[in-house]
PDB file of N, CA and C in Angstrom:
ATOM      1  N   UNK A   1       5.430 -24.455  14.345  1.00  0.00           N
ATOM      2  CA  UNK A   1       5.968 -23.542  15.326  1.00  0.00           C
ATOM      3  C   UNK A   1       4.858 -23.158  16.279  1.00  0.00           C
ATOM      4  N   UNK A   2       5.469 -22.898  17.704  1.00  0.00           N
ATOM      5  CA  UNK A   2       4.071 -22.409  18.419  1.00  0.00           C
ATOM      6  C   UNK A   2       4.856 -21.379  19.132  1.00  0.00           C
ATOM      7  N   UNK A   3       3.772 -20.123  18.993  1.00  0.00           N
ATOM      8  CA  UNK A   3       3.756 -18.820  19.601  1.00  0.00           C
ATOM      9  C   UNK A   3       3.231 -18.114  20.485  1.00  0.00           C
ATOM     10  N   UNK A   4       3.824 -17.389  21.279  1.00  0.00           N
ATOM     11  CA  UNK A   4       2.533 -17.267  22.522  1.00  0.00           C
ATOM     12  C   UNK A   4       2.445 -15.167  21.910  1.00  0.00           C
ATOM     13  N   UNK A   5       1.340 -14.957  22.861  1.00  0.00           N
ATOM     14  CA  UNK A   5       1.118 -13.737  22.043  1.00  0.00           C
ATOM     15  C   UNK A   5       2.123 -12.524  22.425  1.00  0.00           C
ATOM     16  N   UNK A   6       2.972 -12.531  23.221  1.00  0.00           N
ATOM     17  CA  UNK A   6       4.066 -11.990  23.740  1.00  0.00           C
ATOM     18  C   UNK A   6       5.017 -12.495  22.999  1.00  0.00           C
ATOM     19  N   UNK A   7       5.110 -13.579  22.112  1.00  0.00           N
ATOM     20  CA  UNK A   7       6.572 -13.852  20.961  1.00  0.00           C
ATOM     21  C   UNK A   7       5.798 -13.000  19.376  1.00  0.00           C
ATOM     22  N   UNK A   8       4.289 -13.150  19.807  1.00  0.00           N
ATOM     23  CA  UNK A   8       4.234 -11.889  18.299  1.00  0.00           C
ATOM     24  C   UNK A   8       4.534 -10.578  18.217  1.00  0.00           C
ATOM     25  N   UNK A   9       5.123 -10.331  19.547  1.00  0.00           N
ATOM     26  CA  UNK A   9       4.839  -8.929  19.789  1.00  0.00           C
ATOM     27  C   UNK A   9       6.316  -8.883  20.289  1.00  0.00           C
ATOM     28  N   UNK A  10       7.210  -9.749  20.443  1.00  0.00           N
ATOM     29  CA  UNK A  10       8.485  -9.675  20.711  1.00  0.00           C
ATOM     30  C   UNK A  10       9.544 -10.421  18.983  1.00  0.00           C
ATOM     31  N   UNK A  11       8.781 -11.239  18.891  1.00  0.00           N
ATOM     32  CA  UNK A  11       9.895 -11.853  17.859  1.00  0.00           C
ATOM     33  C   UNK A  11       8.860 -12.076  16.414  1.00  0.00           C
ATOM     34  N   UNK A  12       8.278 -10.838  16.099  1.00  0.00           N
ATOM     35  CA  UNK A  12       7.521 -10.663  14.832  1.00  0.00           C
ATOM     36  C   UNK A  12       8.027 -11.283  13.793  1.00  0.00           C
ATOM     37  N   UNK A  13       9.527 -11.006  14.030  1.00  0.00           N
ATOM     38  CA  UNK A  13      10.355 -12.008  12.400  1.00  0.00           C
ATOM     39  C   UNK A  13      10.383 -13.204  12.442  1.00  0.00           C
ATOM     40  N   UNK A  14      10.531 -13.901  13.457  1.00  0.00           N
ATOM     41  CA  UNK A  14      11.002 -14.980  13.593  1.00  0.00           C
ATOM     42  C   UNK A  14       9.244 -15.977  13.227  1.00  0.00           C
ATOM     43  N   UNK A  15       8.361 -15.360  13.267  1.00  0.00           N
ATOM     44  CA  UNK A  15       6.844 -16.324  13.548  1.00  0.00           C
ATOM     45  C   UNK A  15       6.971 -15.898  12.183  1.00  0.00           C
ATOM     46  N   UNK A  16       7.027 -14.632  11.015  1.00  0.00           N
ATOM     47  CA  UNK A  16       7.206 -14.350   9.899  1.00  0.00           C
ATOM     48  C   UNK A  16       7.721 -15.143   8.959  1.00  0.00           C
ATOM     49  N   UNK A  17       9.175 -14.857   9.323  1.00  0.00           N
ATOM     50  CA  UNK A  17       9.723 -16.678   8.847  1.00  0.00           C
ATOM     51  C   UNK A  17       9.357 -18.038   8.181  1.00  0.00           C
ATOM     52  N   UNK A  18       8.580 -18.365   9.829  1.00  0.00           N
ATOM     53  CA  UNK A  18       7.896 -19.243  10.088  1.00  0.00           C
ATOM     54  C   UNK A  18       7.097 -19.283   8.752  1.00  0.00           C
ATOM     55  N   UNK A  19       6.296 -18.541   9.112  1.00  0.00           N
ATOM     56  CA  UNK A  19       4.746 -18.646   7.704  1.00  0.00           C
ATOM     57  C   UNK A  19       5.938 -18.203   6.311  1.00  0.00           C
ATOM     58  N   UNK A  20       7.021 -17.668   6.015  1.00  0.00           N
ATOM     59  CA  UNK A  20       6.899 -17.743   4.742  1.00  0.00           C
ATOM     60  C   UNK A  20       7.798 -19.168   4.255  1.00  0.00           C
ATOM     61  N   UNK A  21       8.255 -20.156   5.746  1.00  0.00           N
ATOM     62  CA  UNK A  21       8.949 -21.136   5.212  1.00  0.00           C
ATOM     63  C   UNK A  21       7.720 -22.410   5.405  1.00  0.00           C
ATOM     64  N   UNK A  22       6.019 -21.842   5.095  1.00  0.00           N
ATOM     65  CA  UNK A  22       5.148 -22.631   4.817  1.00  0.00           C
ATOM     66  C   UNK A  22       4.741 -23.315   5.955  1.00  0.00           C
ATOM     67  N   UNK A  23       5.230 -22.905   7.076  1.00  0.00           N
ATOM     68  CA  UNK A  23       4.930 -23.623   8.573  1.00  0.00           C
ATOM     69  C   UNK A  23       3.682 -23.374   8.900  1.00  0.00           C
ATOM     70  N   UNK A  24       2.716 -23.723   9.548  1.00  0.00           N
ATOM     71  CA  UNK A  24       1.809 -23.592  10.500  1.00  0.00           C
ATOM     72  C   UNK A  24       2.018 -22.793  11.851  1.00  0.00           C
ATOM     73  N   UNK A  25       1.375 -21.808  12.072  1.00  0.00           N
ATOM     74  CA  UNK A  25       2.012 -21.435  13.904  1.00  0.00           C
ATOM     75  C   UNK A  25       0.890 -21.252  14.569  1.00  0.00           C
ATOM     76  N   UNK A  26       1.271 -22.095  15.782  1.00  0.00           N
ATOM     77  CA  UNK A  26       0.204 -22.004  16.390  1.00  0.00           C
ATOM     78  C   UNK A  26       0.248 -20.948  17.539  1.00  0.00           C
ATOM     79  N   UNK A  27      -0.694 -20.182  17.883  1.00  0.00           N
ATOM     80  CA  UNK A  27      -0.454 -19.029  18.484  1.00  0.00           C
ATOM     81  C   UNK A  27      -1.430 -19.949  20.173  1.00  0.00           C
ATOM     82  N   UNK A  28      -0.262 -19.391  21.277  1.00  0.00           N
ATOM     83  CA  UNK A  28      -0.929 -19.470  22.331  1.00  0.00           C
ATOM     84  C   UNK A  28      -1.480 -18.050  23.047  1.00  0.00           C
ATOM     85  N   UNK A  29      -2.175 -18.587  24.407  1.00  0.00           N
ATOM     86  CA  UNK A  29      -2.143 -17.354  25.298  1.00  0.00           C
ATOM     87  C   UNK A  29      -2.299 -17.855  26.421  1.00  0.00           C
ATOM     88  N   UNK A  30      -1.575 -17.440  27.534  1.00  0.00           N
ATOM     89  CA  UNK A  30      -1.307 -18.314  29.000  1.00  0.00           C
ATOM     90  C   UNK A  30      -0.992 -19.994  28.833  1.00  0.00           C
ATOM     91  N   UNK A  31      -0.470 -20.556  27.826  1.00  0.00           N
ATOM     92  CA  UNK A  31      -0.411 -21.864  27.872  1.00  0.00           C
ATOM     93  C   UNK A  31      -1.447 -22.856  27.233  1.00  0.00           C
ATOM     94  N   UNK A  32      -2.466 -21.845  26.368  1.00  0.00           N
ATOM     95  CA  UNK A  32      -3.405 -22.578  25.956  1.00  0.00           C
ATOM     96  C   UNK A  32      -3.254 -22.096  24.653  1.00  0.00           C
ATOM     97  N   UNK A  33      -3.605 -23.172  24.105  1.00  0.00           N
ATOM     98  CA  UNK A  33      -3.564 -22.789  22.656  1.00  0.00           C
ATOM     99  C   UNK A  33      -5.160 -22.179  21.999  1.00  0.00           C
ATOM    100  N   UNK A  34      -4.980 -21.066  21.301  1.00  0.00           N
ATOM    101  CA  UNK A  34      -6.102 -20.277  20.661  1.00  0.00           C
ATOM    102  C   UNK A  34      -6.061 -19.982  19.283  1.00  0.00           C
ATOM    103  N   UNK A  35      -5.037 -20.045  18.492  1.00  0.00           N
ATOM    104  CA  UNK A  35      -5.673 -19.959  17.399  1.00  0.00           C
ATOM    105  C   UNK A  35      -4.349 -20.561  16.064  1.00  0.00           C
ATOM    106  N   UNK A  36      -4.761 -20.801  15.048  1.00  0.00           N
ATOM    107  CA  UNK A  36      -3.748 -21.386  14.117  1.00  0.00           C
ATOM    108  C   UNK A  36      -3.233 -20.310  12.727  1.00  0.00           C
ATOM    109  N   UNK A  37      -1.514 -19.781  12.833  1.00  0.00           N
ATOM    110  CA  UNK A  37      -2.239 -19.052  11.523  1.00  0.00           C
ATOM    111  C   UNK A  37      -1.382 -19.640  10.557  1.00  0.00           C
ATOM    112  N   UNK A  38      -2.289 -20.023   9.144  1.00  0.00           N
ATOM    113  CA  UNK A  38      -1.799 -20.939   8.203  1.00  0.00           C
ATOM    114  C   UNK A  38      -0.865 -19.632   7.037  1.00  0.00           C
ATOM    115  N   UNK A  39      -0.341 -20.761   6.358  1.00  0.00           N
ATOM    116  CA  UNK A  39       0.294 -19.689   4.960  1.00  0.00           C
ATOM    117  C   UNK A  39      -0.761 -19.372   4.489  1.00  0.00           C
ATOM    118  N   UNK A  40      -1.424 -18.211   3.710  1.00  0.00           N
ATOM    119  CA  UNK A  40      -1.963 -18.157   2.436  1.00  0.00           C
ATOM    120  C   UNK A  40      -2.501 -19.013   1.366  1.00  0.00           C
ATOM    121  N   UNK A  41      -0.664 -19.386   0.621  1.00  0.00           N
ATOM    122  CA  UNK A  41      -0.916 -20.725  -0.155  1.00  0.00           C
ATOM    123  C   UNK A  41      -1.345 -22.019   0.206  1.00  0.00           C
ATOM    124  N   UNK A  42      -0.909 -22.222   1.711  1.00  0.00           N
ATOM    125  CA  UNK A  42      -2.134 -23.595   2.615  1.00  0.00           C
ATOM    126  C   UNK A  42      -3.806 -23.127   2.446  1.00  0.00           C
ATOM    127  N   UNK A  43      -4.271 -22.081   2.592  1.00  0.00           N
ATOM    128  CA  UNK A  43      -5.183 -22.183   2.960  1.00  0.00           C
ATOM    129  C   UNK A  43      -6.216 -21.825   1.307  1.00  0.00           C
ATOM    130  N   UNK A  44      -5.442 -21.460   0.377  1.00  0.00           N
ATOM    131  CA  UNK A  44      -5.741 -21.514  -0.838  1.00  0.00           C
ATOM    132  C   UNK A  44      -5.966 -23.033  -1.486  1.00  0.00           C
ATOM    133  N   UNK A  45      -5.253 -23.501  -0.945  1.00  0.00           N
ATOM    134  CA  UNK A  45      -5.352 -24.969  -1.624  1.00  0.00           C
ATOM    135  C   UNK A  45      -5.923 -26.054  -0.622  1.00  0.00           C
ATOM    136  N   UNK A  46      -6.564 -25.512   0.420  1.00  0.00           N
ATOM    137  CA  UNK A  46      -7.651 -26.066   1.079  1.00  0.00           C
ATOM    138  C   UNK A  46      -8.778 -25.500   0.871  1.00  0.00           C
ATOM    139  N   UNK A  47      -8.980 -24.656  -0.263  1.00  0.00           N
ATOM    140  CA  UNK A  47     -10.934 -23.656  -0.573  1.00  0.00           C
ATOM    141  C   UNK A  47     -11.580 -25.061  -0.837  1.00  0.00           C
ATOM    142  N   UNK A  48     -12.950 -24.988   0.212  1.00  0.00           N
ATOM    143  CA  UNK A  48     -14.227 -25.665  -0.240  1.00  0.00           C
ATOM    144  C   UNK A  48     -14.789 -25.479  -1.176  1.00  0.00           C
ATOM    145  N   UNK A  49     -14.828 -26.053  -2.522  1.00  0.00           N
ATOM    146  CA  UNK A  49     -15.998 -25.333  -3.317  1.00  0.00           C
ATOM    147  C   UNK A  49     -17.804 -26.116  -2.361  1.00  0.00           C
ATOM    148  N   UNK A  50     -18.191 -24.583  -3.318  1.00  0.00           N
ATOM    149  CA  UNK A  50     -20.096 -24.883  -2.654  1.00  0.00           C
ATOM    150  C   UNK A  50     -20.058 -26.407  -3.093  1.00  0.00           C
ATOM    151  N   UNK A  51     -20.104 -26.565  -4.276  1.00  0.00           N
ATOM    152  CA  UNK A  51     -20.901 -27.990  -4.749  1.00  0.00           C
ATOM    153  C   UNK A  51     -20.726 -28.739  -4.088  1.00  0.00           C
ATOM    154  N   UNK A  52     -19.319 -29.419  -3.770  1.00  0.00           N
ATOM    155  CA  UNK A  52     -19.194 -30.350  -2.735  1.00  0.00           C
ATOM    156  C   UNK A  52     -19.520 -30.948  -1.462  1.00  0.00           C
ATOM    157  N   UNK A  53     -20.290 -29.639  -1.187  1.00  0.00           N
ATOM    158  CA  UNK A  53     -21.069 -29.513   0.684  1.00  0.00           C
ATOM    159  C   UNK A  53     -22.151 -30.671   0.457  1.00  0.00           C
ATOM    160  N   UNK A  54     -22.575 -31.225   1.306  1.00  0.00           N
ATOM    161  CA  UNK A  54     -23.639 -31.990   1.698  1.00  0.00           C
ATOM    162  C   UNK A  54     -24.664 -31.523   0.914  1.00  0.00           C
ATOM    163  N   UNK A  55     -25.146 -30.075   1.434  1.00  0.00           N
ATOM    164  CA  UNK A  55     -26.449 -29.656   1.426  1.00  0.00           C
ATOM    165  C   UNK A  55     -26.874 -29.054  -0.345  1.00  0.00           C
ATOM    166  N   UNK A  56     -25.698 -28.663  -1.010  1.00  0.00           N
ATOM    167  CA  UNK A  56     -25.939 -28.306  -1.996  1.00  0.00           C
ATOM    168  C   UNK A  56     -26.491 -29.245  -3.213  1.00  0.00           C
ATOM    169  N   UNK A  57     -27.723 -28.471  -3.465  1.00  0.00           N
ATOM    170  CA  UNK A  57     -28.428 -28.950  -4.083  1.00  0.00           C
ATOM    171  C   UNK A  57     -29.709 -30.201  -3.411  1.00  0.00           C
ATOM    172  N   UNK A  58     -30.029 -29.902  -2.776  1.00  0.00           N
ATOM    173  CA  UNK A  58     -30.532 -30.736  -1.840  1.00  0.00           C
ATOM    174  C   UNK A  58     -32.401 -30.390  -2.132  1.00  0.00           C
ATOM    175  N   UNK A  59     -32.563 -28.957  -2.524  1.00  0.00           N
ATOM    176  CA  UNK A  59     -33.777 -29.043  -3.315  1.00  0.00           C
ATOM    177  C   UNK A  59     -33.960 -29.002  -5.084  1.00  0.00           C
ATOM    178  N   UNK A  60     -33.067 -29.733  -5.611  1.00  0.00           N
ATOM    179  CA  UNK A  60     -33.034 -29.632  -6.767  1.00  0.00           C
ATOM    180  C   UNK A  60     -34.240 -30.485  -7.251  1.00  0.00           C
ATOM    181  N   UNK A  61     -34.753 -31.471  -6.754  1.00  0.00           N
ATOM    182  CA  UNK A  61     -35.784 -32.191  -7.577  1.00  0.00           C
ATOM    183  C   UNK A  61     -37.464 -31.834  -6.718  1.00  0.00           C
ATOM    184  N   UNK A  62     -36.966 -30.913  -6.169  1.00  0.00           N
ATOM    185  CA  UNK A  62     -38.520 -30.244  -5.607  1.00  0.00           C
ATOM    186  C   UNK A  62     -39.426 -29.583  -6.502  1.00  0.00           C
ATOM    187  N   UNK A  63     -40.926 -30.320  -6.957  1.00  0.00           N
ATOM    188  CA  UNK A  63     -41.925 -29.762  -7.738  1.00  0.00           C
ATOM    189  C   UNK A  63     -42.067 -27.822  -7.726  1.00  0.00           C
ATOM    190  N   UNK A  64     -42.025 -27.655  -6.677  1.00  0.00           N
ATOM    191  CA  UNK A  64     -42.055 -26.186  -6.016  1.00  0.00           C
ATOM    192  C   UNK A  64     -41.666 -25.132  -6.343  1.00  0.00           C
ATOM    193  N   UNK A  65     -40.298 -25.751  -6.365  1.00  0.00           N
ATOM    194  CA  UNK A  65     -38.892 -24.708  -6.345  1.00  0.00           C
ATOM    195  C   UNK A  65     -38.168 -24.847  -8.299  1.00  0.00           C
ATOM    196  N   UNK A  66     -39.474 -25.250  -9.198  1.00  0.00           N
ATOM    197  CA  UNK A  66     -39.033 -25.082 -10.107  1.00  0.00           C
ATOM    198  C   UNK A  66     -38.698 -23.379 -10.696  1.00  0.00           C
ATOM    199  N   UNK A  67     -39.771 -22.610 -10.027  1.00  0.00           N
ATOM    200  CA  UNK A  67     -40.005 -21.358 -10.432  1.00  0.00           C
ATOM    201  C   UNK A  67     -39.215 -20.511  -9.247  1.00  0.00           C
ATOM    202  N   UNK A  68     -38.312 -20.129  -9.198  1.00  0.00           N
ATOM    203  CA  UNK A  68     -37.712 -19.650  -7.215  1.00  0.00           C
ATOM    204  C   UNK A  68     -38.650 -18.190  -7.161  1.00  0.00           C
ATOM    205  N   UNK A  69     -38.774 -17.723  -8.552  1.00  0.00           N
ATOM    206  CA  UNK A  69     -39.336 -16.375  -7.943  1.00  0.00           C
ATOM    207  C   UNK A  69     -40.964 -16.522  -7.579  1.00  0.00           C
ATOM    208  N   UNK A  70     -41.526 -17.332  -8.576  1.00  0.00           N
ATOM    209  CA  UNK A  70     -42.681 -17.715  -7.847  1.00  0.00           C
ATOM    210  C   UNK A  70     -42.987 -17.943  -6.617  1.00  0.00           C
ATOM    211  N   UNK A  71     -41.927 -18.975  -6.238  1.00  0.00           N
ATOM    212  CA  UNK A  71     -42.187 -19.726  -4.747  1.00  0.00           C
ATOM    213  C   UNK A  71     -41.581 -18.760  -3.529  1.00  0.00           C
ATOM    214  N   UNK A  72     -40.973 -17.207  -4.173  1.00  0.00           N
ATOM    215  CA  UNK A  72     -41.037 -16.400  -2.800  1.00  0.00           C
ATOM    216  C   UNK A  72     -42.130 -15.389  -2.905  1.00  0.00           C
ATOM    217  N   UNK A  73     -42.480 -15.141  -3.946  1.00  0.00           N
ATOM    218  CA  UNK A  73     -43.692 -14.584  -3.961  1.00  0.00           C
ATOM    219  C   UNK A  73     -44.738 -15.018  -3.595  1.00  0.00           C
ATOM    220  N   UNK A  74     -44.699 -16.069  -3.435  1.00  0.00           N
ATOM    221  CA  UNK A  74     -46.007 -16.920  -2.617  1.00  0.00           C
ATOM    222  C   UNK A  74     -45.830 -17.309  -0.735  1.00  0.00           C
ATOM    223  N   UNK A  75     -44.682 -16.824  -0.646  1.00  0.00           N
ATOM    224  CA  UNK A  75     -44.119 -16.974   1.026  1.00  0.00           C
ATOM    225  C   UNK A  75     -44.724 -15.597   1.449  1.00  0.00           C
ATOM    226  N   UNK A  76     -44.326 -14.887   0.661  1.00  0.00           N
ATOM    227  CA  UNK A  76     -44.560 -13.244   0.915  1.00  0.00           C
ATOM    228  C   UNK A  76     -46.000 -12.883   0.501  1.00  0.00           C
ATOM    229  N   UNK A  77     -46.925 -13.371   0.723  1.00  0.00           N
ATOM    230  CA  UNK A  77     -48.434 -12.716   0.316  1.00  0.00           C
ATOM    231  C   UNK A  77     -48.220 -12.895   1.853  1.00  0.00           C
ATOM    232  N   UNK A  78     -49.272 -12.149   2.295  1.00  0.00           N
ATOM    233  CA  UNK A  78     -50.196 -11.761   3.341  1.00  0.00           C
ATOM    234  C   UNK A  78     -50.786 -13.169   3.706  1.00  0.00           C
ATOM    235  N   UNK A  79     -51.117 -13.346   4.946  1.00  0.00           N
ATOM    236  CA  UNK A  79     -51.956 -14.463   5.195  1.00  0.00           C
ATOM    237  C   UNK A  79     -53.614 -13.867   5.668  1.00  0.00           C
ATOM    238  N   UNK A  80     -54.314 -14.426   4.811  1.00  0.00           N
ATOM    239  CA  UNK A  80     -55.949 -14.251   4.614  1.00  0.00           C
ATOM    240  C   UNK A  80     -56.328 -15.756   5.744  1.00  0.00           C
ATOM    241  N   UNK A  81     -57.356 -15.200   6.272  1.00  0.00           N
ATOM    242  CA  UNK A  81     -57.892 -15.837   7.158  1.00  0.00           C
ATOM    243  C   UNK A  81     -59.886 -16.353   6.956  1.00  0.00           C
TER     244      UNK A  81
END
């Protein structure tokens, strides 16, 4: 369904509806589209878990970062000259 922001504010039930019969609506403003609002249960069963990201875990085999509290305690000294 697509909505402009004058049908949220005129036909609240009808975009309501919409999301509880699992639709997508896409909300316009002047003819352009700005923003998408999903069901709940869509967007529950699209959660990223962390692990899966690229970056996670990406310093796991670093000599360094065996100790984490060590290695910010050593960011955080003072620099001696």
């Amino acid at each position: 369904m697509e909505a402009s922001v004058l049908d949220l504010r005129k036909r609240m039930r009808e975009v309501m509806s919409a999301i509880d019969r699992h639709e997508r609506v896409t909300l316009t403003h002047r003819g352009r589209r700005r923003a998408v609002i999903v069901p709940l249960t869509e967007a529950k069963r699209n959660k990223v878990r962390v692990a899966d990201l690229p970056a996670f875990g990406m310093w796991a085999e670093r000599a360094d970062m065996t100790d984490p509290v060590a290695y910010v305690e050593e960011l955080r000294k003072p620099r001696r000259f």
